[in-house]
PDB file of N, CA and C in Angstrom:
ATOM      1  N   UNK A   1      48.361 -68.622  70.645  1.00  0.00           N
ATOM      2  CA  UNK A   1      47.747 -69.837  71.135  1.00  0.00           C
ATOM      3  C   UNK A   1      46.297 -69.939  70.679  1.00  0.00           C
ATOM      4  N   UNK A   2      46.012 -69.052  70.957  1.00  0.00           N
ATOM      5  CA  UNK A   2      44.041 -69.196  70.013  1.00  0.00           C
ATOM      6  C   UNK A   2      44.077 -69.382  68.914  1.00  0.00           C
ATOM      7  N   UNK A   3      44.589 -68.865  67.848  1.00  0.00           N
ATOM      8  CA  UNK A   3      44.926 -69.246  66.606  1.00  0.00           C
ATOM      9  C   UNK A   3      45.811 -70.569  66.743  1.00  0.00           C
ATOM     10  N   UNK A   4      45.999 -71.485  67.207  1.00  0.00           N
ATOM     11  CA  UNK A   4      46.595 -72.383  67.669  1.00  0.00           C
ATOM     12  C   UNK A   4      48.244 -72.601  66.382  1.00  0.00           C
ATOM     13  N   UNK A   5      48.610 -71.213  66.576  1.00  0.00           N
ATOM     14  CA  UNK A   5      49.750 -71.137  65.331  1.00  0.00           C
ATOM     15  C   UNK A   5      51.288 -71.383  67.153  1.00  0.00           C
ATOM     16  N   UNK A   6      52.042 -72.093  66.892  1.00  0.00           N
ATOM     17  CA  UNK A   6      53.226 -71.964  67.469  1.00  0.00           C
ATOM     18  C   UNK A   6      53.888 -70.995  67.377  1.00  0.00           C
ATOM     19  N   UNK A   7      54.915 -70.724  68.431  1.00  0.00           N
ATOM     20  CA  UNK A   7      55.866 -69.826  67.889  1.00  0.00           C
ATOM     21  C   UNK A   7      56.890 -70.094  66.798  1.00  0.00           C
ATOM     22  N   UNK A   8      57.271 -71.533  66.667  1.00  0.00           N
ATOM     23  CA  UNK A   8      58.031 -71.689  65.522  1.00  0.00           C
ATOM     24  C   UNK A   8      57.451 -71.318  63.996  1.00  0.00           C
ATOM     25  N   UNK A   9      55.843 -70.853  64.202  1.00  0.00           N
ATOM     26  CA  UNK A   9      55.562 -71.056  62.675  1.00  0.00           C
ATOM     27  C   UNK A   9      55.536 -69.493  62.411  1.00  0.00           C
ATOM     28  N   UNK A  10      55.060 -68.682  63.959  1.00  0.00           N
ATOM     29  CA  UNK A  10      54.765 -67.235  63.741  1.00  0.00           C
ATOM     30  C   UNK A  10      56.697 -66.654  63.605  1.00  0.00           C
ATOM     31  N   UNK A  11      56.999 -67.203  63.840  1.00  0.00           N
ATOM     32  CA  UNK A  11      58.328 -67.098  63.647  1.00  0.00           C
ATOM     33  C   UNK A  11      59.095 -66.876  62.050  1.00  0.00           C
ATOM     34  N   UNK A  12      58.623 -68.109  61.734  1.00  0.00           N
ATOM     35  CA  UNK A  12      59.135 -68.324  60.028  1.00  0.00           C
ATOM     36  C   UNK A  12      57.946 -67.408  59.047  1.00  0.00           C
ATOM     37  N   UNK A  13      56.976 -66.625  60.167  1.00  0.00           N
ATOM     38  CA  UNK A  13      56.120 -65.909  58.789  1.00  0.00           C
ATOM     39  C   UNK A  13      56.938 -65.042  59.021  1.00  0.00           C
ATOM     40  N   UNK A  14      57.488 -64.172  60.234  1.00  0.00           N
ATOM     41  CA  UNK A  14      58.035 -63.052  61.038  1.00  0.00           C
ATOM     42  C   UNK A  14      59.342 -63.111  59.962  1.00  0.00           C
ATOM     43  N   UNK A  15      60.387 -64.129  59.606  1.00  0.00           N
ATOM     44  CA  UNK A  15      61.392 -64.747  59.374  1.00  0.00           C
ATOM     45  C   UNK A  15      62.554 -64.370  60.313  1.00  0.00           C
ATOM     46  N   UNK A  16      62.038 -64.723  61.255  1.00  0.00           N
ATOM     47  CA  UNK A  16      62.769 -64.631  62.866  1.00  0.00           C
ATOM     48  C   UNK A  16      63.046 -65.950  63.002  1.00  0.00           C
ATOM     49  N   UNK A  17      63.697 -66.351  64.632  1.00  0.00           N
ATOM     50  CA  UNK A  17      64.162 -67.222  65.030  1.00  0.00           C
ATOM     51  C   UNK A  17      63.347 -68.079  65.860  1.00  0.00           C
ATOM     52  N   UNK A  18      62.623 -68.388  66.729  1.00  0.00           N
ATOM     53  CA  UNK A  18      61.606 -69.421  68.152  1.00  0.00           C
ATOM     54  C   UNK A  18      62.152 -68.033  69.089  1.00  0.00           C
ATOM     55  N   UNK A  19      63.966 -68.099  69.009  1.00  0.00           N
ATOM     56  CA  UNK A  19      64.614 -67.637  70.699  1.00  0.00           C
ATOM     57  C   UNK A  19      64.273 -66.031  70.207  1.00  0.00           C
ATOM     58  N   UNK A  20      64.320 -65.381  69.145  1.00  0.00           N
ATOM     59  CA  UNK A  20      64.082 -63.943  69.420  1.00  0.00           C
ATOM     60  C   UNK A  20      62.430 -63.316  69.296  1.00  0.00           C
ATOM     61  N   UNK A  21      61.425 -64.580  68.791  1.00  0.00           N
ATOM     62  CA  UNK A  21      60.488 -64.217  69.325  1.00  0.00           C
ATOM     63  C   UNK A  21      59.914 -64.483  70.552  1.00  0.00           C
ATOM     64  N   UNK A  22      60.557 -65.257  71.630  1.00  0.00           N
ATOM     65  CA  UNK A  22      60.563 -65.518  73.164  1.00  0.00           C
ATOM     66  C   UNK A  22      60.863 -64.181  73.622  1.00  0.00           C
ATOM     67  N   UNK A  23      61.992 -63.662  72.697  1.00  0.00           N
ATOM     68  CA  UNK A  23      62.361 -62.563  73.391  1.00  0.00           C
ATOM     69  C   UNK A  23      61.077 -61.342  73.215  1.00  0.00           C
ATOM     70  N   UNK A  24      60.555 -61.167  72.301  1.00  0.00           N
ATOM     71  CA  UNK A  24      59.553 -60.792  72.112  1.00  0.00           C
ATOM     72  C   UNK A  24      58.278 -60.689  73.172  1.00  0.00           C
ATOM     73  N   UNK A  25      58.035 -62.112  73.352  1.00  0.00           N
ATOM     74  CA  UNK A  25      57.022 -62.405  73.974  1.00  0.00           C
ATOM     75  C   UNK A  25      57.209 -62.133  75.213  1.00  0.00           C
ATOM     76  N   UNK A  26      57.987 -61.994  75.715  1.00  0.00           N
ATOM     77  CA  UNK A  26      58.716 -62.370  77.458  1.00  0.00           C
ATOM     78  C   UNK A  26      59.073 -60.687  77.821  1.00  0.00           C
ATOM     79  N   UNK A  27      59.152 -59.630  76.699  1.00  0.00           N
ATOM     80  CA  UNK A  27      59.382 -58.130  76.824  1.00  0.00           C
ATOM     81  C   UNK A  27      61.064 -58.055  76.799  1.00  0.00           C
ATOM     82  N   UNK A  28      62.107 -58.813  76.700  1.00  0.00           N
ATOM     83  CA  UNK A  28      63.175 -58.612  76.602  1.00  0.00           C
ATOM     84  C   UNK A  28      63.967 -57.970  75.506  1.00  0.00           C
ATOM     85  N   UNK A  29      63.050 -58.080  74.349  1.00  0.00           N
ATOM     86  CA  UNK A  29      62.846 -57.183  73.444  1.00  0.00           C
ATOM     87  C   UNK A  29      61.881 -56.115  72.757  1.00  0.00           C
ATOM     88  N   UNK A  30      62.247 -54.931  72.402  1.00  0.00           N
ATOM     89  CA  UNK A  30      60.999 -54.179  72.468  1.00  0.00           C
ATOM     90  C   UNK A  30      60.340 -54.800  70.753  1.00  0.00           C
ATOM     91  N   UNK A  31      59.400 -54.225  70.488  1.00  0.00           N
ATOM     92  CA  UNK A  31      58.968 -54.414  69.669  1.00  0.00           C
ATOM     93  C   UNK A  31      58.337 -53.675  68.390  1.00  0.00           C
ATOM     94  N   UNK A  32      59.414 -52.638  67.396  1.00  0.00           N
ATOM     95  CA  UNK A  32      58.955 -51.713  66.601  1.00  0.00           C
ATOM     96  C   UNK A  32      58.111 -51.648  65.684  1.00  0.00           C
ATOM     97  N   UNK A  33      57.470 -50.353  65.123  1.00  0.00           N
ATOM     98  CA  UNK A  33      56.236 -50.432  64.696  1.00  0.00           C
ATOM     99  C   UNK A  33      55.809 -50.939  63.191  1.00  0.00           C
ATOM    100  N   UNK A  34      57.137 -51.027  62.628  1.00  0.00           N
ATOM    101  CA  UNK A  34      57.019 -52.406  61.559  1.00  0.00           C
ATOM    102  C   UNK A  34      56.485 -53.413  62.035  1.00  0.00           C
ATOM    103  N   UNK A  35      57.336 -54.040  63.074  1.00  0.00           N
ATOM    104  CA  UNK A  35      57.100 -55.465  63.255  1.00  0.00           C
ATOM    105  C   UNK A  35      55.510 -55.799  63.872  1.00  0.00           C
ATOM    106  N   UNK A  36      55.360 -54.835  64.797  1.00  0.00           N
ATOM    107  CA  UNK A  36      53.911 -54.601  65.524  1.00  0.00           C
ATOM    108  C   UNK A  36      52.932 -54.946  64.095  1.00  0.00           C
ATOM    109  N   UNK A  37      53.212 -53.988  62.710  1.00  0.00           N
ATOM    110  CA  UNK A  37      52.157 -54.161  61.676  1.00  0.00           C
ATOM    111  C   UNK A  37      52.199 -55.697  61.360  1.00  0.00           C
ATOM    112  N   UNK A  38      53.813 -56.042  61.498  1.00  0.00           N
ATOM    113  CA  UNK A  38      53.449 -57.357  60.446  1.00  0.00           C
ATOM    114  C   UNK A  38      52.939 -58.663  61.480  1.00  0.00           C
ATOM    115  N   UNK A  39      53.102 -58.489  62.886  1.00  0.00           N
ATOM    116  CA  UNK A  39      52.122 -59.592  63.836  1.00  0.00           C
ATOM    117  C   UNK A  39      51.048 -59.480  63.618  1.00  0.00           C
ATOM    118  N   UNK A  40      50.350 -57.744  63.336  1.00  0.00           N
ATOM    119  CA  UNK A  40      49.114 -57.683  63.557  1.00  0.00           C
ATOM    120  C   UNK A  40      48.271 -58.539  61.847  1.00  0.00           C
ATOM    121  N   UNK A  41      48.900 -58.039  61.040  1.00  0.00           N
ATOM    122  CA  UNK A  41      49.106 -58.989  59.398  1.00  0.00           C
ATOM    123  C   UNK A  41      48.859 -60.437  59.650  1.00  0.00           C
ATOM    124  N   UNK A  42      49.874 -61.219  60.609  1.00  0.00           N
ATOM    125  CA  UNK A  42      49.809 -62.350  60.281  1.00  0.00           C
ATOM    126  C   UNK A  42      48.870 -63.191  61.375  1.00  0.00           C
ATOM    127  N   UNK A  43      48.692 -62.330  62.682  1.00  0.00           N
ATOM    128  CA  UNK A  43      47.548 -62.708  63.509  1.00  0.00           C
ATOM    129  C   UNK A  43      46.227 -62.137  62.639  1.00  0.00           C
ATOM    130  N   UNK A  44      45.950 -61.216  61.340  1.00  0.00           N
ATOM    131  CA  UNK A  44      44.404 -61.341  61.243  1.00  0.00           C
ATOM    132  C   UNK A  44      44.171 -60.397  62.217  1.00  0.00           C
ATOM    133  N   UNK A  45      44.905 -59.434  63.235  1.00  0.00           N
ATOM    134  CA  UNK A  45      44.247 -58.787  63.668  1.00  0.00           C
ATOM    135  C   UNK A  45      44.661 -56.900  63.793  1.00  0.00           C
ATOM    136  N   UNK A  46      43.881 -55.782  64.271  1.00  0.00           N
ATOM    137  CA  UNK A  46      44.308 -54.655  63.752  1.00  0.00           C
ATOM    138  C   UNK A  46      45.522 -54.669  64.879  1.00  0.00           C
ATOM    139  N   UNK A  47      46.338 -53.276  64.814  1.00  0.00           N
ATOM    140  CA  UNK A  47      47.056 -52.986  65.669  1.00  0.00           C
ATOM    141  C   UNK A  47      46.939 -52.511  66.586  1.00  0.00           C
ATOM    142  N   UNK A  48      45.299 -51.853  66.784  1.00  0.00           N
ATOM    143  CA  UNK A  48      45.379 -51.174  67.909  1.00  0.00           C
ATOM    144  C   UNK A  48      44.746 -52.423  69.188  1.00  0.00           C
ATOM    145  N   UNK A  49      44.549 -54.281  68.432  1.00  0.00           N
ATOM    146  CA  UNK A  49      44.470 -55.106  69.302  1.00  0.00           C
ATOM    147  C   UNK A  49      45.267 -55.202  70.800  1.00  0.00           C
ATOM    148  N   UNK A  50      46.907 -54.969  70.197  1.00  0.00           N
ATOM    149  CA  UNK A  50      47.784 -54.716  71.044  1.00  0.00           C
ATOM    150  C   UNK A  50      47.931 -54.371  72.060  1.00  0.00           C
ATOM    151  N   UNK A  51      46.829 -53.337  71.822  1.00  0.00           N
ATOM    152  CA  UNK A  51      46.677 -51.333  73.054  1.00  0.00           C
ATOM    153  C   UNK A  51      45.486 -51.921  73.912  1.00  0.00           C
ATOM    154  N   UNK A  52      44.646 -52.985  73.774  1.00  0.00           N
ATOM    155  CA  UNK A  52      43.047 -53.057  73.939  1.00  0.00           C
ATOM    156  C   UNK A  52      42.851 -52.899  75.595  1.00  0.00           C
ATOM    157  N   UNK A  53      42.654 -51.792  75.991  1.00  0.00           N
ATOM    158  CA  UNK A  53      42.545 -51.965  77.738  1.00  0.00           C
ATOM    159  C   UNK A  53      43.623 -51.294  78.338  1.00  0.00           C
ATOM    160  N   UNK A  54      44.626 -51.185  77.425  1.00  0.00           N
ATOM    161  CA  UNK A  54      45.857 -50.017  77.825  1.00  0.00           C
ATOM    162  C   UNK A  54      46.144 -48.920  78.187  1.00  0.00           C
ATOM    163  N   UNK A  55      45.311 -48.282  77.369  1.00  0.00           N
ATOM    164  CA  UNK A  55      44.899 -46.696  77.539  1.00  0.00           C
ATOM    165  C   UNK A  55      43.531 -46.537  77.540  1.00  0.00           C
ATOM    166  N   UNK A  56      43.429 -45.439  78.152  1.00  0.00           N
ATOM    167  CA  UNK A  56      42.246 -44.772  78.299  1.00  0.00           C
ATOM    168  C   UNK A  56      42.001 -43.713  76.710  1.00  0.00           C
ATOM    169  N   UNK A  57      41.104 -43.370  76.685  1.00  0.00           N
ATOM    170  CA  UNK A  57      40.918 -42.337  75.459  1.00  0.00           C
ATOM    171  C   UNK A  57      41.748 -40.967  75.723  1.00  0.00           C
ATOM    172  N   UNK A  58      42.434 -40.510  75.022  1.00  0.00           N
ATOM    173  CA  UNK A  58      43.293 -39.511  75.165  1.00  0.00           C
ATOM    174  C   UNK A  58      42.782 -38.090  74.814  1.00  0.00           C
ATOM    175  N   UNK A  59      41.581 -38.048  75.654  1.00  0.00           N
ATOM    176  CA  UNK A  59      40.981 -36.659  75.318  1.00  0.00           C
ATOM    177  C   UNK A  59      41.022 -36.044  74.351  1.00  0.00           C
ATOM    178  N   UNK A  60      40.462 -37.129  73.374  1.00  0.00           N
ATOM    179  CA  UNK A  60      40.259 -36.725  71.809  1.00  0.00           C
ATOM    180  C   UNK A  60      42.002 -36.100  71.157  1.00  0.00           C
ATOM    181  N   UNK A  61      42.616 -36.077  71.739  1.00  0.00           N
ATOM    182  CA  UNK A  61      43.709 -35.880  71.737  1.00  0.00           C
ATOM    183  C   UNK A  61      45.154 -36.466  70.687  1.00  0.00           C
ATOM    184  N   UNK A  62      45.136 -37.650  69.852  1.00  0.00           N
ATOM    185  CA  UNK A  62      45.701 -38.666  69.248  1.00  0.00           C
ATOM    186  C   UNK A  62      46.992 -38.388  69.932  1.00  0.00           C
ATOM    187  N   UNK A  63      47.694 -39.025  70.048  1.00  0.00           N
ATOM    188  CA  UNK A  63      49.458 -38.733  70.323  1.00  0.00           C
ATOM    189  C   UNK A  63      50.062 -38.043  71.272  1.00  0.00           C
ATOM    190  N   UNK A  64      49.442 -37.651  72.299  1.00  0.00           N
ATOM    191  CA  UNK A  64      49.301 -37.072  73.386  1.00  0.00           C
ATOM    192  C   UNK A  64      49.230 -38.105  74.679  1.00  0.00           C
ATOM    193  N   UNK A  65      50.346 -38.853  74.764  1.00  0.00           N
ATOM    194  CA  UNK A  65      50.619 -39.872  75.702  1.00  0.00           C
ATOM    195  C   UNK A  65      50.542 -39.268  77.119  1.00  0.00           C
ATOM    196  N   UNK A  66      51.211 -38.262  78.000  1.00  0.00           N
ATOM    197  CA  UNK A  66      51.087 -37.265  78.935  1.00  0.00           C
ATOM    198  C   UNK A  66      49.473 -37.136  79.375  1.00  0.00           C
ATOM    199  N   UNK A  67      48.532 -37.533  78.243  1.00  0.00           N
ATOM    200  CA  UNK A  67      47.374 -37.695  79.085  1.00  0.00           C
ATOM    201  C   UNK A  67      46.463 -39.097  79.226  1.00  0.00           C
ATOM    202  N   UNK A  68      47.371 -40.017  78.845  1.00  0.00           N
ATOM    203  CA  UNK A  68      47.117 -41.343  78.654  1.00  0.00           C
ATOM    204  C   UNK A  68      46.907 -41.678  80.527  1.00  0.00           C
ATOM    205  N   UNK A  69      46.102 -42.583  80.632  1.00  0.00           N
ATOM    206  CA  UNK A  69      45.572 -43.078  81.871  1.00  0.00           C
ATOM    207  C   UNK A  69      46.472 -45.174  82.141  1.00  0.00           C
ATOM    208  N   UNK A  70      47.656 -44.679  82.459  1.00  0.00           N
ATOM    209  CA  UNK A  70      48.464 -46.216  82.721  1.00  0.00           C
ATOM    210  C   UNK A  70      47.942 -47.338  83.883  1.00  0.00           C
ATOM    211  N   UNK A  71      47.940 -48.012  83.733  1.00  0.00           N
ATOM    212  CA  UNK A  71      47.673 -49.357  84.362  1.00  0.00           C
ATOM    213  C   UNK A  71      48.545 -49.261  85.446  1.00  0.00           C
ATOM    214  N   UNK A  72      48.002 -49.286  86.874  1.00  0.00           N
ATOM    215  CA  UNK A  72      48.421 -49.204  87.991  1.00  0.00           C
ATOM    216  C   UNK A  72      49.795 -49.798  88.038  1.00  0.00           C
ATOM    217  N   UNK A  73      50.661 -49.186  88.572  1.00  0.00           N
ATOM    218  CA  UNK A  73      52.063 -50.084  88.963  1.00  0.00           C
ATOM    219  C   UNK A  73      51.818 -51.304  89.655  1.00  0.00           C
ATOM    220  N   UNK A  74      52.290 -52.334  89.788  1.00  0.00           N
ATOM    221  CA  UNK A  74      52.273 -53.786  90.753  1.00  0.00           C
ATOM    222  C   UNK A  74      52.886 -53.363  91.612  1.00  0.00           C
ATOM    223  N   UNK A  75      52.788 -53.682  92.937  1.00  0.00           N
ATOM    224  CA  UNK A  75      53.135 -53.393  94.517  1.00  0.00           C
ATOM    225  C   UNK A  75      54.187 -54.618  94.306  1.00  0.00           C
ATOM    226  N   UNK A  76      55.182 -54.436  93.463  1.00  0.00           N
ATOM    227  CA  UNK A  76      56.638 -55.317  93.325  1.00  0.00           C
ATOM    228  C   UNK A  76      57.293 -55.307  95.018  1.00  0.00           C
ATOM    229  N   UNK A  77      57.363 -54.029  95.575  1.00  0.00           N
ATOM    230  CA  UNK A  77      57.756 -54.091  96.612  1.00  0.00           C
ATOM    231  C   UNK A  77      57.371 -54.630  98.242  1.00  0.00           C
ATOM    232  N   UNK A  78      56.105 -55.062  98.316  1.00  0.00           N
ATOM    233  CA  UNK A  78      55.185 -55.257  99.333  1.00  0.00           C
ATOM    234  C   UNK A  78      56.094 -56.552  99.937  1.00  0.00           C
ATOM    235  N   UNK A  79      55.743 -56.790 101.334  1.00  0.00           N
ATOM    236  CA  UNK A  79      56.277 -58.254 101.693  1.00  0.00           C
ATOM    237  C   UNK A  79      55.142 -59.367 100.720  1.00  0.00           C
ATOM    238  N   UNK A  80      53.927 -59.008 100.995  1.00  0.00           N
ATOM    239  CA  UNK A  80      53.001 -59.961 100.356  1.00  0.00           C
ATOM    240  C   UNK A  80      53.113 -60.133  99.182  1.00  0.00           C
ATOM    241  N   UNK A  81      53.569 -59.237  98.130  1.00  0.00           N
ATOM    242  CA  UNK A  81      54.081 -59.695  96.819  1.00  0.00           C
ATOM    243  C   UNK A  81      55.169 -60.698  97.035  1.00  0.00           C
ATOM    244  N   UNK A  82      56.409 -60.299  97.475  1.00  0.00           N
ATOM    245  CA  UNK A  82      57.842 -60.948  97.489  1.00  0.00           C
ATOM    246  C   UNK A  82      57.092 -62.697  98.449  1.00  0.00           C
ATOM    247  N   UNK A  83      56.145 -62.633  98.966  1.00  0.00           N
ATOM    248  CA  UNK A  83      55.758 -64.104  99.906  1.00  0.00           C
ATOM    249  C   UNK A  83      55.177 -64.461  98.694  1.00  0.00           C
ATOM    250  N   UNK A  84      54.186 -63.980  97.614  1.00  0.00           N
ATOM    251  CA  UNK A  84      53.336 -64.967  96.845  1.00  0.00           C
ATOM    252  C   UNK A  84      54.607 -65.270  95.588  1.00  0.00           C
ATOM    253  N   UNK A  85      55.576 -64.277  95.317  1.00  0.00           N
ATOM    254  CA  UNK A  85      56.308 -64.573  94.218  1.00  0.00           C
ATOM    255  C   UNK A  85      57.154 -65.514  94.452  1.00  0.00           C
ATOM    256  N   UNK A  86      57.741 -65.701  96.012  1.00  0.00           N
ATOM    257  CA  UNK A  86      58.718 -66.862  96.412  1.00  0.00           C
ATOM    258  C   UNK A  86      57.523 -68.431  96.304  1.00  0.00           C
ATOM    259  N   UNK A  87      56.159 -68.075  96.989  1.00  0.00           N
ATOM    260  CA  UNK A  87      55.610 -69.168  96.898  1.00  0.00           C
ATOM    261  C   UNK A  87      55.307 -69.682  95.509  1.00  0.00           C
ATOM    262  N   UNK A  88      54.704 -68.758  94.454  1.00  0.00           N
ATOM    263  CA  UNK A  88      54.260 -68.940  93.487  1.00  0.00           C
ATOM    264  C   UNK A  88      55.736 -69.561  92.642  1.00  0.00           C
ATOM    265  N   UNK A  89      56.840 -69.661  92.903  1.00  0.00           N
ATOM    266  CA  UNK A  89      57.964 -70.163  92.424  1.00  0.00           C
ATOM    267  C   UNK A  89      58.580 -71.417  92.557  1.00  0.00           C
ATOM    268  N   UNK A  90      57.557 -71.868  93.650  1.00  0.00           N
ATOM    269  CA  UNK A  90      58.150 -72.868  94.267  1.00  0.00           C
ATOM    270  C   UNK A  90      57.094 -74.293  93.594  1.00  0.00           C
ATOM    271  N   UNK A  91      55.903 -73.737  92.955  1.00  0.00           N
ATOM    272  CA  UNK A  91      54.526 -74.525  92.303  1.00  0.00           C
ATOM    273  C   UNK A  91      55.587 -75.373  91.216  1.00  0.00           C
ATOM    274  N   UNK A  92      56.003 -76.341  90.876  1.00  0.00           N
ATOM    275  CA  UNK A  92      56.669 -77.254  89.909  1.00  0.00           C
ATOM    276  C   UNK A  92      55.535 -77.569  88.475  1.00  0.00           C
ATOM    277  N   UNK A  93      53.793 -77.945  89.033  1.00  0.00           N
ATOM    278  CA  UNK A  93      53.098 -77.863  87.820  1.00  0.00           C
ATOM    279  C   UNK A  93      53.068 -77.202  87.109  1.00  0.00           C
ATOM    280  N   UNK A  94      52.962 -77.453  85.764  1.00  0.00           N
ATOM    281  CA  UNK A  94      52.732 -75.717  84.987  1.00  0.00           C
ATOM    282  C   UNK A  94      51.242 -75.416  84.925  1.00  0.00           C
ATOM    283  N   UNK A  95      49.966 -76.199  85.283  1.00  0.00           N
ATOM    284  CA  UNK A  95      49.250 -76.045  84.726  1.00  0.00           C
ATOM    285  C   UNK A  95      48.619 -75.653  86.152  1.00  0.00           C
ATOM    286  N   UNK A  96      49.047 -76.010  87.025  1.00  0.00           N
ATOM    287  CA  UNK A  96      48.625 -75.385  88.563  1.00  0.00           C
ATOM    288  C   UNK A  96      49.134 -73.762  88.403  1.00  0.00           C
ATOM    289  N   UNK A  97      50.324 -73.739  88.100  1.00  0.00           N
ATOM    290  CA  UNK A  97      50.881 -72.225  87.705  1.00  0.00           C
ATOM    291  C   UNK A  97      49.868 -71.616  87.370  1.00  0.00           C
ATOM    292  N   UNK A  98      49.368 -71.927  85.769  1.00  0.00           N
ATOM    293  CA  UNK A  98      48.453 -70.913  85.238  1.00  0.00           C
ATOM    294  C   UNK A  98      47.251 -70.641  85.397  1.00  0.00           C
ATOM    295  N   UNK A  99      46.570 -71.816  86.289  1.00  0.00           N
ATOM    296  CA  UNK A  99      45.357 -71.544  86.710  1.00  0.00           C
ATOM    297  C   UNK A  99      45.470 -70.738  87.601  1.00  0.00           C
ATOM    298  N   UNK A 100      46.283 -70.663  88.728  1.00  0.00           N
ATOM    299  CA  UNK A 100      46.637 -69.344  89.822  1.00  0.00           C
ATOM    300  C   UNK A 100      46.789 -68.468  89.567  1.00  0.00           C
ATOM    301  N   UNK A 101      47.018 -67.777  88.445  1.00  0.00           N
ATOM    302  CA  UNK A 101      47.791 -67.187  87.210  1.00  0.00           C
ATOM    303  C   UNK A 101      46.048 -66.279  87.032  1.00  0.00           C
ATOM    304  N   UNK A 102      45.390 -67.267  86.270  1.00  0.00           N
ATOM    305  CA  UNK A 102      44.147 -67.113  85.964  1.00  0.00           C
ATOM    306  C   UNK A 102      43.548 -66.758  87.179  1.00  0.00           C
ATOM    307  N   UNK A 103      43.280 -67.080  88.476  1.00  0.00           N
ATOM    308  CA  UNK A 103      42.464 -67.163  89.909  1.00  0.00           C
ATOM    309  C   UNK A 103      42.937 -65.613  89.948  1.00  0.00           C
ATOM    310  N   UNK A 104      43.918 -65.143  90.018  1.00  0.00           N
ATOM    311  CA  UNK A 104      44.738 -64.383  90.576  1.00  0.00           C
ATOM    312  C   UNK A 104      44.307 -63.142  89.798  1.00  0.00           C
ATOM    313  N   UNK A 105      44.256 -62.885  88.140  1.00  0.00           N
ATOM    314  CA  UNK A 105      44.151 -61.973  87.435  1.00  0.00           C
ATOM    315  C   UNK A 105      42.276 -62.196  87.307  1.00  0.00           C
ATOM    316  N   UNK A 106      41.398 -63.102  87.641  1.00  0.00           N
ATOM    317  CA  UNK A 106      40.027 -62.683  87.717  1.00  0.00           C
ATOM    318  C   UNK A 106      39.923 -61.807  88.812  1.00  0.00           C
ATOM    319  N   UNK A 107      40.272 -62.032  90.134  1.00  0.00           N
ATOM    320  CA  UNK A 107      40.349 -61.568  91.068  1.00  0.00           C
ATOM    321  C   UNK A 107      40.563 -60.122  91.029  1.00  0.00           C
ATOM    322  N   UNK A 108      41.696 -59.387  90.463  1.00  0.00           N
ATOM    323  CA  UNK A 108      41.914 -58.434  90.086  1.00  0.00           C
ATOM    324  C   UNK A 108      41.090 -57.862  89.288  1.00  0.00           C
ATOM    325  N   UNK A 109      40.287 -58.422  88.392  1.00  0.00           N
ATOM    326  CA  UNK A 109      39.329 -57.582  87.374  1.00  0.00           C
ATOM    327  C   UNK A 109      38.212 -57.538  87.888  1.00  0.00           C
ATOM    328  N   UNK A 110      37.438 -58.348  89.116  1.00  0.00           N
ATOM    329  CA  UNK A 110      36.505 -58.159  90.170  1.00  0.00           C
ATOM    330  C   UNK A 110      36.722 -57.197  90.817  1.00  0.00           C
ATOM    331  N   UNK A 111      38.272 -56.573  91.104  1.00  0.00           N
ATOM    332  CA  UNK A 111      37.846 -55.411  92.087  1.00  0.00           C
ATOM    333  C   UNK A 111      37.731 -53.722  91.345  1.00  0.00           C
ATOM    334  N   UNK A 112      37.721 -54.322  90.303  1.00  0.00           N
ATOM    335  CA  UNK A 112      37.444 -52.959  88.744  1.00  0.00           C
ATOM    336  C   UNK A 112      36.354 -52.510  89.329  1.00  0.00           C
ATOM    337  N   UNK A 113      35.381 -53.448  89.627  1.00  0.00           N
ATOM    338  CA  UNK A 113      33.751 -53.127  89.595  1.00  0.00           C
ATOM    339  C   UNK A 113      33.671 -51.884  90.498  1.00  0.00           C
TER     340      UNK A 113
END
């Protein structure tokens, strides 16, 4: 979207389909480290863009995932999750969606501090 390229076009550089790069995008498909090079190719950007905020530095370590620092699990299970995910489902705008979307994930990076 910043590069304001569609998926139909990142698609035909990919020479994929719209529906299997949804699948892509959406995690329903994984995504191997060919293909990772050739997004990062046709976005203009490196590969380790991908990772940016993902991991922590691996104690000088390269390839040594076991000491990688993961991004907190989501409290999937909480009642207050399952109340905002039924409510948040029920929003019909899309653009109300993503600003909540947005409200919701600043919020979260405020309590980093």
């Amino acid at each position: 979207m910043t590069l304001g390229m569609s998926q139909g076009d990142l698609a035909k550089l990919l020479g994929l389909t719209v529906h299997e790069v949804q699948k892509y995008e959406k995690g329903a498909n994984r995504i191997g480290a060919g293909r990772l090079f050739d997004l990062a190719r046709i976005l203009d950007v490196g590969v380790l863009y991908f990772y940016d905020g993902l991991l922590e530095p691996l104690s000088g370590r390269p390839g040594f995932a076991e000491d990688a620092v993961l991004p907190p699990t989501p409290p999937a299970h909480t009642a207050e999750a399952t109340q905002l995910l039924i409510a948040f489902g029920r929003i019909q705008d899309q653009k109300v969606r993503r600003r909540l979307l947005d409200l919701v994930r600043a919020l979260a990076d405020g309590q980093q501090d």
